[in-house]
N, C-alpha and C. Protein backbone atom coordinates (compact mmCIF):
# COMPACT_ATOMS: atom_id res chain seq x y z
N UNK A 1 -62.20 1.66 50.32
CA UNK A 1 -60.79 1.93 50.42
C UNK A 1 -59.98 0.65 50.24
N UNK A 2 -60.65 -0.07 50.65
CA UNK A 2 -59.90 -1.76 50.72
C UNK A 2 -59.88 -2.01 48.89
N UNK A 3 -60.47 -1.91 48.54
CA UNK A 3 -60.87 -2.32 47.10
C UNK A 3 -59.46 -1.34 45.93
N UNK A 4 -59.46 -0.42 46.56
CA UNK A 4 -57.96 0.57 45.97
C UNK A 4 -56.91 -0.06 46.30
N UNK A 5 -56.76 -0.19 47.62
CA UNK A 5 -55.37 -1.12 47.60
C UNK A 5 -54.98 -1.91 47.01
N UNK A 6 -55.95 -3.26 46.98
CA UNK A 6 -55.71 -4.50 46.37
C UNK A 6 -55.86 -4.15 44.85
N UNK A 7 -56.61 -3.46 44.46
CA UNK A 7 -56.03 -2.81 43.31
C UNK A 7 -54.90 -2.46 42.45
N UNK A 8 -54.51 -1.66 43.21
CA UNK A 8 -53.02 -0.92 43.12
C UNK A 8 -52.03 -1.73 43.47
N UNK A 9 -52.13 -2.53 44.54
CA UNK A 9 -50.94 -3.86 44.59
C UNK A 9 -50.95 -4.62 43.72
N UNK A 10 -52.11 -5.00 42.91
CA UNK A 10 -52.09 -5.64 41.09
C UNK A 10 -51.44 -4.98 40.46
N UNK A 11 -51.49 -3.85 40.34
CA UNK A 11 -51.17 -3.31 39.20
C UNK A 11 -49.96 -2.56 39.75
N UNK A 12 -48.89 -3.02 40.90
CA UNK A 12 -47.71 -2.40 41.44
C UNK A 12 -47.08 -4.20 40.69
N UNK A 13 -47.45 -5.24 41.31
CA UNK A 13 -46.55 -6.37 41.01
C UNK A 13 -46.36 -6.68 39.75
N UNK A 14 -47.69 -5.84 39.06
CA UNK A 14 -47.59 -6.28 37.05
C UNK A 14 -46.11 -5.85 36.92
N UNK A 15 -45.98 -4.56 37.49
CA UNK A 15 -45.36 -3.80 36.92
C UNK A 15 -44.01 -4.34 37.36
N UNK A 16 -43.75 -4.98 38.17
CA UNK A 16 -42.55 -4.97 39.16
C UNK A 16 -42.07 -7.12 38.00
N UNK A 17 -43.26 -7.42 38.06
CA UNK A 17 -42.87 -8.14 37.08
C UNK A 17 -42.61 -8.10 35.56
N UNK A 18 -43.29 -7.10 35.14
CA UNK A 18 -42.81 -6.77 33.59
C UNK A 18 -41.33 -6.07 33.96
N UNK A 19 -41.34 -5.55 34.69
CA UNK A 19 -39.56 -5.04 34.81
C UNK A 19 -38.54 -5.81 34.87
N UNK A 20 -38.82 -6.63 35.79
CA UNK A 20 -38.39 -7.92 36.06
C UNK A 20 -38.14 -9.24 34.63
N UNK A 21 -39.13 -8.85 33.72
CA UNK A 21 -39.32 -9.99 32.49
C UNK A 21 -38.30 -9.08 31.58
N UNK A 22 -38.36 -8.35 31.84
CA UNK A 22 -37.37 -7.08 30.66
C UNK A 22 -35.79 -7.39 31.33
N UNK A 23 -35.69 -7.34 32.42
CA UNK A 23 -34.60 -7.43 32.96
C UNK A 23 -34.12 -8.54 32.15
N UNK A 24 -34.57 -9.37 32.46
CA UNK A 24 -33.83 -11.14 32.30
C UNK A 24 -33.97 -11.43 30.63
N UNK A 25 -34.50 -10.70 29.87
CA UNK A 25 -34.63 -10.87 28.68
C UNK A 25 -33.25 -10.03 28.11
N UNK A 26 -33.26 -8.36 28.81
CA UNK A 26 -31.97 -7.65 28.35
C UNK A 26 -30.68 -8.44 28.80
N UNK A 27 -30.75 -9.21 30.02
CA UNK A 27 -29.69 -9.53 30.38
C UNK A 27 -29.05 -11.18 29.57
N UNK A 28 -30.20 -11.76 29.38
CA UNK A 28 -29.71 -12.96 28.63
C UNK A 28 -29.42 -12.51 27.18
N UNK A 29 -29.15 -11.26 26.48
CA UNK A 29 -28.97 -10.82 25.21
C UNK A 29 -28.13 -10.51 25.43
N UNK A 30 -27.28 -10.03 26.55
CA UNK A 30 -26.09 -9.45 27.08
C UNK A 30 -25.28 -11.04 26.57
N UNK A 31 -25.66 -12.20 26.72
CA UNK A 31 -24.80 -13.40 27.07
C UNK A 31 -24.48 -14.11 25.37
N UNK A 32 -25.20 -13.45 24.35
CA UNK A 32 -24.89 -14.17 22.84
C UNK A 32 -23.23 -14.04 22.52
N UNK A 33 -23.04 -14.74 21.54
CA UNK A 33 -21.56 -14.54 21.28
C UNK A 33 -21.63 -13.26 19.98
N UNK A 34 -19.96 -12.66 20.26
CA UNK A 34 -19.94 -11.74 19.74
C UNK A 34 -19.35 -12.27 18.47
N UNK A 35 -19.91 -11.90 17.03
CA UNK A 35 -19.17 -12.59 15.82
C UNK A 35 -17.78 -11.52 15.32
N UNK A 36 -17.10 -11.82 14.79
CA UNK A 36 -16.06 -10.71 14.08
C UNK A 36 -15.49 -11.14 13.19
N UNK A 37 -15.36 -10.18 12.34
CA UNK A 37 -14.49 -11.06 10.68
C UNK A 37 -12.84 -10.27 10.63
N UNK A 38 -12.14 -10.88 10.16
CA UNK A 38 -10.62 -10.26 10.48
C UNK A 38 -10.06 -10.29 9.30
N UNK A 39 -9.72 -9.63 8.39
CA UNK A 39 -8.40 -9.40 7.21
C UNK A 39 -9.08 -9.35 6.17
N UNK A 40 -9.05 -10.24 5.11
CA UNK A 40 -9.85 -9.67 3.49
C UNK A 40 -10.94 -10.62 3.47
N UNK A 41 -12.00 -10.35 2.84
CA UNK A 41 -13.08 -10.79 2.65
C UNK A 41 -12.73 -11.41 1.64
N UNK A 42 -12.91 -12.63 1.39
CA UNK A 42 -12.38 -13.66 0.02
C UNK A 42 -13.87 -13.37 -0.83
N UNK A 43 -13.67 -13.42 -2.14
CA UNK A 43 -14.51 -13.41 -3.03
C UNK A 43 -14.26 -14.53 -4.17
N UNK A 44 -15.19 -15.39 -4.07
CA UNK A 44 -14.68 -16.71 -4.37
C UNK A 44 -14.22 -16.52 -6.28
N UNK A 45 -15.54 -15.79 -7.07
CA UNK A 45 -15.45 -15.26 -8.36
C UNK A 45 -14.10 -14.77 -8.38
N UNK A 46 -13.73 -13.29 -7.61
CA UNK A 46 -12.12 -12.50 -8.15
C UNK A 46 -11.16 -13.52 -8.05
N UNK A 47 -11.35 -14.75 -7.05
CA UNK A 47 -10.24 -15.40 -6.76
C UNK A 47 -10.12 -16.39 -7.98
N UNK A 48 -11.29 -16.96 -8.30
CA UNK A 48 -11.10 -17.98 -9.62
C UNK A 48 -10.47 -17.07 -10.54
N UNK A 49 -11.00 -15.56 -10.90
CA UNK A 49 -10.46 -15.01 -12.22
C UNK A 49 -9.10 -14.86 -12.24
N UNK A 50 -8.13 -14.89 -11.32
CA UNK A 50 -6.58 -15.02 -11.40
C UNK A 50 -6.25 -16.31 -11.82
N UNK A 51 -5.29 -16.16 -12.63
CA UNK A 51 -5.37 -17.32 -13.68
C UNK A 51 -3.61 -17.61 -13.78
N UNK A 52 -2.81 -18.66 -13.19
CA UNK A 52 -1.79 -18.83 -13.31
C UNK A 52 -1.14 -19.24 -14.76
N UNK A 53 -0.02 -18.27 -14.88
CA UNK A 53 0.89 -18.13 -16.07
C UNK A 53 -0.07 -16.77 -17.42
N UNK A 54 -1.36 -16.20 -16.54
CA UNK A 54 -2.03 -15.62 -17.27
C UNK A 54 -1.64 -14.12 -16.85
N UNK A 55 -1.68 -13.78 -14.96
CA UNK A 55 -1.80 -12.83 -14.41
C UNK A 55 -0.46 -12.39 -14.11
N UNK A 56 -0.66 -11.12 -13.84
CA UNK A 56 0.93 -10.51 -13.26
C UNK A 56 0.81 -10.16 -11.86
N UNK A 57 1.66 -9.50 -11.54
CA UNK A 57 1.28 -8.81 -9.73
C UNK A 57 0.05 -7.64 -9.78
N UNK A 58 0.43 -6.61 -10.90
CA UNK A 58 -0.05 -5.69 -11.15
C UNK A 58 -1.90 -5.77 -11.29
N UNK A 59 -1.91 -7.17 -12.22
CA UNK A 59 -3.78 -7.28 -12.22
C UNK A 59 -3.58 -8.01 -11.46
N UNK A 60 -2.81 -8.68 -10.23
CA UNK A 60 -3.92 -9.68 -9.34
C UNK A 60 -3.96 -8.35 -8.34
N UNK A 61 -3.00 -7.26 -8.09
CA UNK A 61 -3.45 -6.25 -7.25
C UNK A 61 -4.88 -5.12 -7.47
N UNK A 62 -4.90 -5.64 -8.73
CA UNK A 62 -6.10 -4.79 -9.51
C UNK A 62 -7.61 -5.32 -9.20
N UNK A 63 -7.04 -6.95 -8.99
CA UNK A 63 -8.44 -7.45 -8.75
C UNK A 63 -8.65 -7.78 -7.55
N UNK A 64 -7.29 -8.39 -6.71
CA UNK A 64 -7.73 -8.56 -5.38
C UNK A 64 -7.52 -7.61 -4.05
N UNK A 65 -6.64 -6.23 -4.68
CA UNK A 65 -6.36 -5.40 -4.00
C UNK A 65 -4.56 -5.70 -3.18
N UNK A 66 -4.59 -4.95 -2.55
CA UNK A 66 -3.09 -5.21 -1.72
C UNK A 66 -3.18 -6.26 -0.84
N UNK A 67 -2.01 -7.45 -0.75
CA UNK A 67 -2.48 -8.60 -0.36
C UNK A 67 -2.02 -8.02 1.22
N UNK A 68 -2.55 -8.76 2.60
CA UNK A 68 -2.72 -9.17 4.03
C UNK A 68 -1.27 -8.95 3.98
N UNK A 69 -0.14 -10.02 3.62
CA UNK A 69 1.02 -10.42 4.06
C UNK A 69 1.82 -10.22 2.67
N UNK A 70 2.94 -9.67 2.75
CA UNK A 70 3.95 -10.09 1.74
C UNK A 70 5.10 -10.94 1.64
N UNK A 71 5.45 -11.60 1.47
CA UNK A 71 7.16 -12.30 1.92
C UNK A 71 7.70 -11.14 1.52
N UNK A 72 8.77 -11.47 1.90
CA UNK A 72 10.38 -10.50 2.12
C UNK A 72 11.25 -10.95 1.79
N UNK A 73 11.71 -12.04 1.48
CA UNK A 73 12.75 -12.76 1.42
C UNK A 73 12.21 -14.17 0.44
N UNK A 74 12.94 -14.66 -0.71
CA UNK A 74 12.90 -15.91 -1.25
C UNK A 74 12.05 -15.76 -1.88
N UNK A 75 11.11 -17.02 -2.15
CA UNK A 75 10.23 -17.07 -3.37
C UNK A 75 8.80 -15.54 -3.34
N UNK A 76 8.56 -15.35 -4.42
CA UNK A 76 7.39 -14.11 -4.02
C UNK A 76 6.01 -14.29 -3.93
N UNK A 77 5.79 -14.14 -2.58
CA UNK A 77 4.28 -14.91 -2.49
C UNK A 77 3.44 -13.74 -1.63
N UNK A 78 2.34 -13.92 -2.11
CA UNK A 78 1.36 -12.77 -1.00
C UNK A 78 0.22 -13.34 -0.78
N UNK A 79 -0.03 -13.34 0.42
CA UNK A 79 -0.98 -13.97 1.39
C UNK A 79 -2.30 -13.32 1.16
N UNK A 80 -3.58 -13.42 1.27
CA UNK A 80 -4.61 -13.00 1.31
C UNK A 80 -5.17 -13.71 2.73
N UNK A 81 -6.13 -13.27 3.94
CA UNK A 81 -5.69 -14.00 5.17
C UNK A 81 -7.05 -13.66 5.09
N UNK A 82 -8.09 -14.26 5.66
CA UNK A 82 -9.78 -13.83 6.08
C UNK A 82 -9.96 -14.88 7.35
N UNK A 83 -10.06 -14.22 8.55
CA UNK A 83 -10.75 -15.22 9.83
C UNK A 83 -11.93 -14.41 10.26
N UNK A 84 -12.91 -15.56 10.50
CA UNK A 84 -14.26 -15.26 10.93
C UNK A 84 -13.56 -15.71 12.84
N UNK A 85 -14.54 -15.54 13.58
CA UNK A 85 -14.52 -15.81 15.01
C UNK A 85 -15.31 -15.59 15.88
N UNK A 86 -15.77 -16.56 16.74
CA UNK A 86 -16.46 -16.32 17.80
C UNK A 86 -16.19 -16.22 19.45
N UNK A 87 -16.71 -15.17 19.91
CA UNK A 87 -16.32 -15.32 21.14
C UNK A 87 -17.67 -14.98 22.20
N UNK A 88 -17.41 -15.81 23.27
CA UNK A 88 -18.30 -15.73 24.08
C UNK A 88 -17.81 -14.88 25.56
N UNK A 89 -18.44 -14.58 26.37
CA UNK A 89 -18.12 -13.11 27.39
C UNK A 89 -17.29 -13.90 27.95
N UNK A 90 -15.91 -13.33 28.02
CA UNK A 90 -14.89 -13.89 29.16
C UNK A 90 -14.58 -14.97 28.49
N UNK A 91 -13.82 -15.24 27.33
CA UNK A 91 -13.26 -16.24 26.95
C UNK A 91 -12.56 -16.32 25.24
N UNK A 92 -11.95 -16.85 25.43
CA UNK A 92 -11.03 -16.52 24.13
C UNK A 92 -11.49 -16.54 23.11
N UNK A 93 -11.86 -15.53 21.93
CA UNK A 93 -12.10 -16.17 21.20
C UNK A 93 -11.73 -17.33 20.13
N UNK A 94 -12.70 -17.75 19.55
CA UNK A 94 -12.62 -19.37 18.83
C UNK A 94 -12.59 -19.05 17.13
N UNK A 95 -11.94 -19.16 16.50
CA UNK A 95 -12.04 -19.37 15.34
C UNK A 95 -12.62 -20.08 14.30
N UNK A 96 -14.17 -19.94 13.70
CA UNK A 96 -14.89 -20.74 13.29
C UNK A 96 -14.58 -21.07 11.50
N UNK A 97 -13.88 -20.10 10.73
CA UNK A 97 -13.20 -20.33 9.95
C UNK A 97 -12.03 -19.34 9.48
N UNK A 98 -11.59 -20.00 9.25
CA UNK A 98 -9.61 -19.02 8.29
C UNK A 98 -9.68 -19.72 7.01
N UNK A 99 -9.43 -18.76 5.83
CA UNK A 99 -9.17 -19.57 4.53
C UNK A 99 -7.72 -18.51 4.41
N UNK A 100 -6.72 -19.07 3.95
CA UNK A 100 -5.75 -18.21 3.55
C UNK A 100 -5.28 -18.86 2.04
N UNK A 101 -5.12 -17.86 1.24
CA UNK A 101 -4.94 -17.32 -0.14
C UNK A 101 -3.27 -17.28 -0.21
N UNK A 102 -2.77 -18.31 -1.28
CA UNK A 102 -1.37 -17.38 -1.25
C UNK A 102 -1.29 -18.08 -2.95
N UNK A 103 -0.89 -16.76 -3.70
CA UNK A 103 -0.49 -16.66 -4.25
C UNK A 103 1.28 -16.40 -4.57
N UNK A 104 1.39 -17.21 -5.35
CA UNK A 104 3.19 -17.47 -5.63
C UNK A 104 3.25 -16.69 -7.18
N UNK A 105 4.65 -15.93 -7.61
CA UNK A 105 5.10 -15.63 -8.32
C UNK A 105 5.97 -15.86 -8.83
N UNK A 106 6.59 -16.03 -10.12
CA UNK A 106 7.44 -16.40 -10.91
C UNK A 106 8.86 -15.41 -10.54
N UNK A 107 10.05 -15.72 -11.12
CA UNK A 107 10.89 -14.43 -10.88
C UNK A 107 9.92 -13.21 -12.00
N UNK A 108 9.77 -13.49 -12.79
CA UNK A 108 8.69 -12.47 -14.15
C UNK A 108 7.83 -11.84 -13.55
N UNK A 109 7.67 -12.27 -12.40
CA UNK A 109 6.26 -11.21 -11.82
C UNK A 109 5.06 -11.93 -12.62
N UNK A 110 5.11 -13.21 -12.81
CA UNK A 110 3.44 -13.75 -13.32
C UNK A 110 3.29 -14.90 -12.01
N UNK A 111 1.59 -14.79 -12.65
CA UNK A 111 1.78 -16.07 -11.47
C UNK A 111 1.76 -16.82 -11.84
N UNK A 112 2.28 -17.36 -10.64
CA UNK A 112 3.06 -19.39 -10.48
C UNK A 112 1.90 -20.49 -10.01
N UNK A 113 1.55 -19.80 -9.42
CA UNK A 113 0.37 -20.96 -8.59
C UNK A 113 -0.57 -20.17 -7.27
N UNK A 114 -2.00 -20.40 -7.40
CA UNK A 114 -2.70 -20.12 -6.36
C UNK A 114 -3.15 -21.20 -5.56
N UNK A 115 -2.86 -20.91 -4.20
CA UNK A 115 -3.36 -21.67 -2.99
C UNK A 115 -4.07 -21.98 -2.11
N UNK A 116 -5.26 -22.44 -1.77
CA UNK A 116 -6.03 -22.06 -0.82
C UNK A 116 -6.12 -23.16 0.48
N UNK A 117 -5.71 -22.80 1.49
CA UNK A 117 -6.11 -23.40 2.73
C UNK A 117 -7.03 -23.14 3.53
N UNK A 118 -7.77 -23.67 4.34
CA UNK A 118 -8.60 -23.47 5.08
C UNK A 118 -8.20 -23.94 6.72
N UNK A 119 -9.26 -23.66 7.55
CA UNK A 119 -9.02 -23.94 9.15
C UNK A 119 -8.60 -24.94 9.42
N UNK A 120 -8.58 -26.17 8.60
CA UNK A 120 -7.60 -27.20 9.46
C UNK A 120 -6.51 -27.25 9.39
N UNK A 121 -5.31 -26.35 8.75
CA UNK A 121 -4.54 -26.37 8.89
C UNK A 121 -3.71 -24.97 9.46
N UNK A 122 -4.80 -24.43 10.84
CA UNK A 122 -4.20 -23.81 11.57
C UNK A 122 -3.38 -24.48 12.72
N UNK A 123 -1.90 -22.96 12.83
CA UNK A 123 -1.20 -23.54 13.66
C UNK A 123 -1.34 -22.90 14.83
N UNK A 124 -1.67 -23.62 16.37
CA UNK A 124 -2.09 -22.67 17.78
C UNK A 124 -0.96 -22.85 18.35
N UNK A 125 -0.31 -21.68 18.41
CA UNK A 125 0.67 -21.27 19.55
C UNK A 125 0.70 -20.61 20.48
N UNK A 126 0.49 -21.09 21.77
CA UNK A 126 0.05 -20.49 22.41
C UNK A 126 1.52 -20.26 24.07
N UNK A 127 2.13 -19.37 23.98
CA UNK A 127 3.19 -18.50 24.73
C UNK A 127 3.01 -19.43 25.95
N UNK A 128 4.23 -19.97 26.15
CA UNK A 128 4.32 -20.24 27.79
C UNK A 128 4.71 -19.09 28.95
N UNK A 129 3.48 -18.93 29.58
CA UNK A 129 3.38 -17.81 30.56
C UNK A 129 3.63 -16.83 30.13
N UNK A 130 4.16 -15.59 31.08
CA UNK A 130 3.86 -14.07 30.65
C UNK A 130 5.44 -13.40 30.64
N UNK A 131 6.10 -14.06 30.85
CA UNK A 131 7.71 -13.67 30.81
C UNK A 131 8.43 -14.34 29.66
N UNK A 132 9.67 -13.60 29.34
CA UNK A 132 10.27 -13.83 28.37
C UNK A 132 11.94 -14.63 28.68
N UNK A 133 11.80 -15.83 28.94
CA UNK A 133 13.37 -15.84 29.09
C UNK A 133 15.07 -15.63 28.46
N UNK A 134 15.54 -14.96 29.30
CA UNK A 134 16.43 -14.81 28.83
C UNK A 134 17.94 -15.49 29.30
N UNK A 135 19.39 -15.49 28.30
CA UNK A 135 20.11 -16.23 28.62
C UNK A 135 20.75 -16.15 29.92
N UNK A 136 21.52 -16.80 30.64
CA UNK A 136 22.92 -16.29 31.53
C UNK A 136 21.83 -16.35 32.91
N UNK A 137 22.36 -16.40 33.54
CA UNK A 137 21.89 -15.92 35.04
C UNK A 137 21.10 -14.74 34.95
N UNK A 138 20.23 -15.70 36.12
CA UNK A 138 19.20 -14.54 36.96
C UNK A 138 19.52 -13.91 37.95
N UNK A 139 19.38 -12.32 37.14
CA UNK A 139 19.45 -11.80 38.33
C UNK A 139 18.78 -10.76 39.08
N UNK A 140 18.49 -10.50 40.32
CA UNK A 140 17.73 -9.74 41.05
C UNK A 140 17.38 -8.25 41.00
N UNK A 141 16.33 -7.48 41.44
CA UNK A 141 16.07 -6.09 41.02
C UNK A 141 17.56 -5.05 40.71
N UNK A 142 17.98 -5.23 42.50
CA UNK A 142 19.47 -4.34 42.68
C UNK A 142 20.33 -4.51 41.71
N UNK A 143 20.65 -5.86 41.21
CA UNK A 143 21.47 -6.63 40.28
C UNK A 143 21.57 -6.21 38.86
N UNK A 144 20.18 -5.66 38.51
CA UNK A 144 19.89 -5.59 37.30
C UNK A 144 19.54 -3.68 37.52
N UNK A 145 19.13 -3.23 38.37
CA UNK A 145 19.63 -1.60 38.60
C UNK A 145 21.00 -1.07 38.55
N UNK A 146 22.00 -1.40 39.05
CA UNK A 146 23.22 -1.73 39.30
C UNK A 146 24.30 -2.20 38.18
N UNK A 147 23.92 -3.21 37.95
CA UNK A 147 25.18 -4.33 37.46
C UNK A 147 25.56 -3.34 36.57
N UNK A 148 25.32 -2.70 35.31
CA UNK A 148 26.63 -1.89 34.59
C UNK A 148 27.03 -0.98 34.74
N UNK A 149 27.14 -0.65 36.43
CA UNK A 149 27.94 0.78 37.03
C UNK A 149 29.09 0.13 36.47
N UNK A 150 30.62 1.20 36.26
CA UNK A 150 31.80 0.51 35.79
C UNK A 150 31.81 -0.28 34.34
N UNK A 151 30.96 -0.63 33.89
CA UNK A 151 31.31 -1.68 33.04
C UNK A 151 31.15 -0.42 31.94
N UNK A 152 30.80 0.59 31.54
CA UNK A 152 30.79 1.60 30.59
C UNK A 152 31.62 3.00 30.77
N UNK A 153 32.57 2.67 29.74
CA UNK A 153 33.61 3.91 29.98
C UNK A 153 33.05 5.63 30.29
N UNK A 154 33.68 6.24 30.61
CA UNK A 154 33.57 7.71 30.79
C UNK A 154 33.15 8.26 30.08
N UNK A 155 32.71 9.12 29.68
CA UNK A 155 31.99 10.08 28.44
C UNK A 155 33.58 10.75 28.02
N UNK A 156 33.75 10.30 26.88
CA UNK A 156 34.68 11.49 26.19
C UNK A 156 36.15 10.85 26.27
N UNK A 157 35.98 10.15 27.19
CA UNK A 157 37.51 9.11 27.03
C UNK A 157 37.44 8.07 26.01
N UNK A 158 38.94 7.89 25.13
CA UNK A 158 39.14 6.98 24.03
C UNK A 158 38.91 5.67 24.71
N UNK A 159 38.69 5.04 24.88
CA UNK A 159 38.80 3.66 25.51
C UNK A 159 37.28 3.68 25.07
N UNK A 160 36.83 2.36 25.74
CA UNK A 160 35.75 1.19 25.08
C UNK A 160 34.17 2.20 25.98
N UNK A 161 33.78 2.47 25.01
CA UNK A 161 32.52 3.41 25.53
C UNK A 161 32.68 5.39 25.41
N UNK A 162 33.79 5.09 24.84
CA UNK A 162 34.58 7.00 25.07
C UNK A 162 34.10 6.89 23.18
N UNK A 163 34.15 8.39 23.34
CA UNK A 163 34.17 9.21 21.57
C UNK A 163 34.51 8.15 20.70
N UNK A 164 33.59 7.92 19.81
CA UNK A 164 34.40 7.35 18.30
C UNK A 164 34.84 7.97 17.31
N UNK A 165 34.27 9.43 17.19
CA UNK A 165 34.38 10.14 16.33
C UNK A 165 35.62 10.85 15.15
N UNK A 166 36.52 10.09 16.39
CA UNK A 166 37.77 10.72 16.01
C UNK A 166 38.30 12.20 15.97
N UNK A 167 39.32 12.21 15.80
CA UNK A 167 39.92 13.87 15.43
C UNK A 167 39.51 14.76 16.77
N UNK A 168 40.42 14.71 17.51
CA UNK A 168 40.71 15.67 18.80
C UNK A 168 41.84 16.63 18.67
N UNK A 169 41.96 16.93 19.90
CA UNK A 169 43.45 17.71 19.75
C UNK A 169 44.77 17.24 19.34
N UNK A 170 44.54 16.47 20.14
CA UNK A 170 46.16 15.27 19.83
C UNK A 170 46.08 14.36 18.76
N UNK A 171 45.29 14.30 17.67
CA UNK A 171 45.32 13.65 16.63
C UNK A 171 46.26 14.04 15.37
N UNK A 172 46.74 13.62 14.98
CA UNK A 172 48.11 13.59 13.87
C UNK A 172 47.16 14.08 12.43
């Protein structure tokens, strides 16, 4: 009977240690960093084949697709944006590379010039604290529940906050 026990307590601690070796193996896989890629995948070939004073908007959209960013205003340029990144559990992730693409256009719609930057000339801005300030005095919950009782006219009266619509009864 003695000989079963000590037996079975071998072959209880194997076990209690292979669980144990699984544990710490699943759990240190839990701890790798997580990779992620963000915006267009640059393709170094499509990007050489745009060819300034050659291409228009139309084939660089043909070849590189719809660009990340567009301007809006002023010269016409469209961004192509690709960030890789790493992050580790509980912590910001890190940016291991950004190349951004910008292509410029002529008023003609050809292109003017292609650009390429890479990660050192990212800019980190990073928000002071979690509030937004604003101008004039601070003021308190009640203050700011409150403060424009009065200050907004009546519903339906001409004065500053009343009907704009014009044309009532008494209108000429």
């Amino acid at each position: 009977m003695s000989v079963s026990v000590a037996r079975f307590g071998a072959r209880a601690r194997a076990r209690v240690g292979l669980i144990a070796g699984l544990a710490c193996v699943l759990g240190a896989g839990a701890c790798t960093p997580l990779r992620s890629h963000q915006g267009y995948i640059i393709d170094a070939d499509l990007v050489n084949s745009v060819q300034p004073g050659v291409d228009n908007r139309a084939s660089v959209a043909q070849v590189l697709g719809r660009p990340t960013i567009a301007s809006q205003f002023g010269a016409q340029d469209w961004y192509y944006v690709s960030r890789d990144s790493r992050n580790l559990n509980f912590q910001k992730p890190k940016a291991k590379d950004q190349i951004a693409l910008k292509i410029t256009f002529d008023p003609n719609g050809t292109v003017k010039s292609v650009t390429r930057t890479g990660i050192d000339q990212i800019a980190n801005v990073d928000p002071y604290g979690k509030t937004t300030p604003t101008l004039g005095k601070k003021r308190g919950f009640f203050e700011d529940l409150f403060g424009n009782i009065g200050t907004v006219g009546a519903a339906g009266a001409g004065g500053p906050g009343g009907s704009n619509t014009g044309g009532g009864r008494n209108t000429p």
